[in-house]
N, C-alpha and C. Protein backbone atom coordinates (compact mmCIF):
# COMPACT_ATOMS: atom_id res chain seq x y z
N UNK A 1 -42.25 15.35 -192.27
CA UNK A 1 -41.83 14.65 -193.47
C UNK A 1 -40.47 15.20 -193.90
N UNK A 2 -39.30 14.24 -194.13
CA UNK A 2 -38.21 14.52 -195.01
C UNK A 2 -38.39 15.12 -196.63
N UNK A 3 -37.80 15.95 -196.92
CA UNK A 3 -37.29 16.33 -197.72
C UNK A 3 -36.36 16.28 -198.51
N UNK A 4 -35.60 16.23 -199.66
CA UNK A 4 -34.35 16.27 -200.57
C UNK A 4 -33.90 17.86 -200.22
N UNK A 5 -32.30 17.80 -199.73
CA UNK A 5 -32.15 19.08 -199.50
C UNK A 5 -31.33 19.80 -200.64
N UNK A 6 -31.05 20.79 -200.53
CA UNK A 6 -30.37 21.59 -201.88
C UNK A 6 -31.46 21.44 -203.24
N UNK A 7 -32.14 20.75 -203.38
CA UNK A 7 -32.86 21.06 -204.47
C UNK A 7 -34.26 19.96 -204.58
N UNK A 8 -35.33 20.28 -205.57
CA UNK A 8 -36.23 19.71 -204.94
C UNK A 8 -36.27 18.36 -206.33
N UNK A 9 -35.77 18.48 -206.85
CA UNK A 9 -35.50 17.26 -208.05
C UNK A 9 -34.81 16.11 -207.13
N UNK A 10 -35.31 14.92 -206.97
CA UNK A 10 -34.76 13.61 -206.51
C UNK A 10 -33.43 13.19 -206.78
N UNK A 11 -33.18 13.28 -208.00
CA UNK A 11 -32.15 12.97 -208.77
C UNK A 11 -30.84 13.57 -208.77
N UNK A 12 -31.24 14.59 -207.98
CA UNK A 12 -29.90 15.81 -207.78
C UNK A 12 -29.85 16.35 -205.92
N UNK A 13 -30.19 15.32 -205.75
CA UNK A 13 -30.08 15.42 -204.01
C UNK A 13 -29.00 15.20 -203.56
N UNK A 14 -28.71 15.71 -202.28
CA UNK A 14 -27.55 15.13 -201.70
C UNK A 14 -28.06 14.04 -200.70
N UNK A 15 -28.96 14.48 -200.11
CA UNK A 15 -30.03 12.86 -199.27
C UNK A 15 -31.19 13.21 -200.00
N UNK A 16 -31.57 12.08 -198.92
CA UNK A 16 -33.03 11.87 -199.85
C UNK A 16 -34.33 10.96 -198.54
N UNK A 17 -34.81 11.67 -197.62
CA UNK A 17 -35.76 11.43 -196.57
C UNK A 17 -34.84 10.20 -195.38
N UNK A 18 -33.39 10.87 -195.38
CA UNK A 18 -32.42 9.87 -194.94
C UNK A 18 -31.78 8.98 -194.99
N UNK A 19 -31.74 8.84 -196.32
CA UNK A 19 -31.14 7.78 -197.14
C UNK A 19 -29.80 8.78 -198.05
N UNK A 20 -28.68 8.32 -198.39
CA UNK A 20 -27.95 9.13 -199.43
C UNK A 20 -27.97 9.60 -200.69
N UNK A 21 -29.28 8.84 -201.35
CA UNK A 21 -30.08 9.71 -202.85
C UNK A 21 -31.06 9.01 -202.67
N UNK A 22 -31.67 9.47 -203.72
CA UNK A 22 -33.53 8.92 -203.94
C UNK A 22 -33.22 7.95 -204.39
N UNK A 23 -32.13 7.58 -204.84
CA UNK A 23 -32.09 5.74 -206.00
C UNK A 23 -32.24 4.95 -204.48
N UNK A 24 -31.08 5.03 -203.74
CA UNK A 24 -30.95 4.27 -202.33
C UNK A 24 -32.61 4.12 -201.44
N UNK A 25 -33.04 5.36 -201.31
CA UNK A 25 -34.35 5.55 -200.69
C UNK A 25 -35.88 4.67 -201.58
N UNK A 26 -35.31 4.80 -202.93
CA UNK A 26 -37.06 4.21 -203.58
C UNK A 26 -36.30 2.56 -203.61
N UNK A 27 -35.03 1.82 -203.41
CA UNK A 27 -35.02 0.73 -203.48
C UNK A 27 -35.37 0.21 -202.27
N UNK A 28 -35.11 0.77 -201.19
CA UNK A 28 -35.00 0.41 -199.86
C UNK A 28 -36.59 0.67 -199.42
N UNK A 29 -37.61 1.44 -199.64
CA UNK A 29 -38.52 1.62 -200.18
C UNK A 29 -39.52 -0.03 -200.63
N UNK A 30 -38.84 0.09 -202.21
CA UNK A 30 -39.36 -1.17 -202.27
C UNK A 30 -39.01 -2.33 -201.37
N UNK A 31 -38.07 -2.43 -201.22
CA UNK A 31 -37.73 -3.77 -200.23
C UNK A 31 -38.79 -4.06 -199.00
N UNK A 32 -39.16 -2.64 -198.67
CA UNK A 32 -40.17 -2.92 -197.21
C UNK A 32 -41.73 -3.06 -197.57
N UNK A 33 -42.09 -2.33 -198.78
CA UNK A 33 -43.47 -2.40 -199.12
C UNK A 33 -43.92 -3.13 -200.23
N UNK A 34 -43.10 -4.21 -200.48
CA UNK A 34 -43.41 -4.99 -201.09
C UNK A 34 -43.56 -6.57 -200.82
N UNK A 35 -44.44 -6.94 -200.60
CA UNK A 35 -44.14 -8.40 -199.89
C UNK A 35 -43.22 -9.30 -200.23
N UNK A 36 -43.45 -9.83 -201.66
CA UNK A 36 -42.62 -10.32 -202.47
C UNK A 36 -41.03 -10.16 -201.88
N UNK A 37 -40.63 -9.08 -201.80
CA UNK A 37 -39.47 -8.50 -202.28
C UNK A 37 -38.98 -8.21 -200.82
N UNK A 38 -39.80 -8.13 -199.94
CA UNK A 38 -39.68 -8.25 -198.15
C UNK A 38 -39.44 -9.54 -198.01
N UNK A 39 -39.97 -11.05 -198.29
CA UNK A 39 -39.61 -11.82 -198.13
C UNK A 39 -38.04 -12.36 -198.56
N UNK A 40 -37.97 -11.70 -199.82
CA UNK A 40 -36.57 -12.49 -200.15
C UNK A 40 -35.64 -11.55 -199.36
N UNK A 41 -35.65 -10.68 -199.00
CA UNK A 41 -34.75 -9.02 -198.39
C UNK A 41 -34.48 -10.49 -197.00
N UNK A 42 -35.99 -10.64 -196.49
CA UNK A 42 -35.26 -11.52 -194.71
C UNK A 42 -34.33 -12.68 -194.94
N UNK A 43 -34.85 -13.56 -196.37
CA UNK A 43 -33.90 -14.06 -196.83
C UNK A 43 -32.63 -13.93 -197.21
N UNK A 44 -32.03 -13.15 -197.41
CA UNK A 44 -30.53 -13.25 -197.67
C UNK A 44 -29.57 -12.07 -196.91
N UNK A 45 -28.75 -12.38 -196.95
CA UNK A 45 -27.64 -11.98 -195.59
C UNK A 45 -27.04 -10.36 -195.89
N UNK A 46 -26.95 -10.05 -197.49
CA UNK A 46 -26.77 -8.44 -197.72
C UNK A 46 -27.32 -8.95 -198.81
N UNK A 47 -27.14 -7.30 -199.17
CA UNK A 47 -27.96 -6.71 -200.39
C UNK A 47 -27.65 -7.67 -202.14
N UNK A 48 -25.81 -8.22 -202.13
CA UNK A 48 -25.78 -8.85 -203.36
C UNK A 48 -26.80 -10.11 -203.37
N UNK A 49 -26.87 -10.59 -202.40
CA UNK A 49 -27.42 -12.15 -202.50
C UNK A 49 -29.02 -11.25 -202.25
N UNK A 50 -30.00 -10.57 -201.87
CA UNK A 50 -30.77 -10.31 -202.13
C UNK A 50 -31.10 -9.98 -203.64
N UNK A 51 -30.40 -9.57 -204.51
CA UNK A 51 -30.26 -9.44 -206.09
C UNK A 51 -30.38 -10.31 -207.05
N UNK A 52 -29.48 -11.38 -206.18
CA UNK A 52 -29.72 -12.65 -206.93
C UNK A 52 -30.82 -13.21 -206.93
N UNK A 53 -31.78 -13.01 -206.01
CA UNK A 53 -33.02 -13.43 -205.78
C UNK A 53 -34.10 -12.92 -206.50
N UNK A 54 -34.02 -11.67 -206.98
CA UNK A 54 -35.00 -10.92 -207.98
C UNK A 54 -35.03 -11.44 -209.05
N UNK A 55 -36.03 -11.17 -209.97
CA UNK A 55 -36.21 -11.46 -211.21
C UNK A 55 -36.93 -10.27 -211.68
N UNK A 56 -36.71 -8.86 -211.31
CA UNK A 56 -37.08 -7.68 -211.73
C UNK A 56 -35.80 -6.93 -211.99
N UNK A 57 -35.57 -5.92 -213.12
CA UNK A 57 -34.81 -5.22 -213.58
C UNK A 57 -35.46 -3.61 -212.48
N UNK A 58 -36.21 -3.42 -212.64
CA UNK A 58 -36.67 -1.82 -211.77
C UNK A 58 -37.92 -2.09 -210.66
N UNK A 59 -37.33 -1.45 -209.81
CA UNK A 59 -38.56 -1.20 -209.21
C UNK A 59 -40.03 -0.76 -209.35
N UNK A 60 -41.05 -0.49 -208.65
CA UNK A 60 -41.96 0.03 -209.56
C UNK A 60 -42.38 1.07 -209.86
N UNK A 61 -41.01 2.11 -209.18
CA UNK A 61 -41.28 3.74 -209.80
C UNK A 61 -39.98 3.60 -210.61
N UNK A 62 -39.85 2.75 -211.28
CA UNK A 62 -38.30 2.77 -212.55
C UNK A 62 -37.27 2.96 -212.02
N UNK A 63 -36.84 2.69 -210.98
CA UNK A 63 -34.87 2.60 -210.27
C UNK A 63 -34.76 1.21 -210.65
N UNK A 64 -33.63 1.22 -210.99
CA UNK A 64 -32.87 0.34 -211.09
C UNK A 64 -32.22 -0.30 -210.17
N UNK A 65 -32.40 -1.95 -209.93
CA UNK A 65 -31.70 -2.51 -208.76
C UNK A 65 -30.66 -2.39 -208.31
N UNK A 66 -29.80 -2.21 -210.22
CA UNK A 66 -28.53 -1.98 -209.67
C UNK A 66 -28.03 -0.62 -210.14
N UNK A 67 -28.82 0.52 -210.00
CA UNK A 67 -28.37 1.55 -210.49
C UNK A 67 -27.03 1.63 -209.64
N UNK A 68 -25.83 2.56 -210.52
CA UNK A 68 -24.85 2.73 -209.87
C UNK A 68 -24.53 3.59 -208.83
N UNK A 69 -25.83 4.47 -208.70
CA UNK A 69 -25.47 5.67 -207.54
C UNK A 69 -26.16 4.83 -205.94
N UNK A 70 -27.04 3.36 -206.32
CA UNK A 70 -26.66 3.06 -204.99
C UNK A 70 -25.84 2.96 -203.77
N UNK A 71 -26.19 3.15 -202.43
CA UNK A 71 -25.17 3.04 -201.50
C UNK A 71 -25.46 1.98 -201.20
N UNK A 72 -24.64 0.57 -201.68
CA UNK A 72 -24.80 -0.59 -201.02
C UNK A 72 -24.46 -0.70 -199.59
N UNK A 73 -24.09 0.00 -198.97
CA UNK A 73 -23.42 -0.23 -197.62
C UNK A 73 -24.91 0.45 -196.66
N UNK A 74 -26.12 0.87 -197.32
CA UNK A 74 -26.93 1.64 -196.70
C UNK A 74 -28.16 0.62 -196.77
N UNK A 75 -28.27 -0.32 -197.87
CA UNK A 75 -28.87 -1.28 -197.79
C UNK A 75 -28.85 -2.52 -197.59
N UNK A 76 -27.38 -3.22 -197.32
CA UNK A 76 -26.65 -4.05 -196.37
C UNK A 76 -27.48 -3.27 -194.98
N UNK A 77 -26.81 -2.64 -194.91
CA UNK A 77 -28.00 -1.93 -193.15
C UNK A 77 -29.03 -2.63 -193.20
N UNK A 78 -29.97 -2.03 -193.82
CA UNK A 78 -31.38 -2.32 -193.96
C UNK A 78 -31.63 -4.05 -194.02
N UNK A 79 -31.41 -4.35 -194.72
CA UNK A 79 -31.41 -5.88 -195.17
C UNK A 79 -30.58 -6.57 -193.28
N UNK A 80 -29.93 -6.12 -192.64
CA UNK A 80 -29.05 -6.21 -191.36
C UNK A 80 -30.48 -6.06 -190.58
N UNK A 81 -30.93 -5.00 -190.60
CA UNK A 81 -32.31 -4.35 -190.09
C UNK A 81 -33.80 -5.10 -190.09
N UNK A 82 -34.14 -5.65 -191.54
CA UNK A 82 -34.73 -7.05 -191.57
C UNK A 82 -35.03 -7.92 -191.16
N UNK A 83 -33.80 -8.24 -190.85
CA UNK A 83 -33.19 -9.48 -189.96
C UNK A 83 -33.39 -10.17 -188.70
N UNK A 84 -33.27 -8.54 -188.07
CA UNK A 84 -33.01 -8.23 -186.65
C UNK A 84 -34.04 -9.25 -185.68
């Protein structure tokens, strides 16, 4: 199992179980274990137009869709990954 390295608080990680913070990791997270939210992810081509598709403000451990410390370029991947 991954770990948060440098410290064991989520929030103050430098990764986060291979993702670049825990915000990036619990959205990307939701995207796969959620059906709902897996379906619209195969639906749309990156991560903005997946956004547009929600009608949730947080996930369901409280991140924010669009918190600002996301790495959109890490969930463009993923959503790329989806796809595949």
């Amino acid at each position: 199992m991954n770990y948060p390295t440098k410290t064991d608080n989520p929030s103050k990680a430098t990764t986060y179980n291979g993702w670049s913070n825990y915000e990036t990791w619990n959205v990307a997270l939701w995207m796969d274990n959620d059906y709902g939210n897996y379906l619209k992810a195969r639906e749309s081509k990156n991560y903005q137009e997946f956004l547009s598709r929600l009608h949730k403000k947080l996930t369901g451990d409280g991140v924010s869709w669009t918190d600002p410390k996301l790495n959109i370029q890490e969930l463009d991947d993923k959503i790329k990954e989806l796809n595949s």
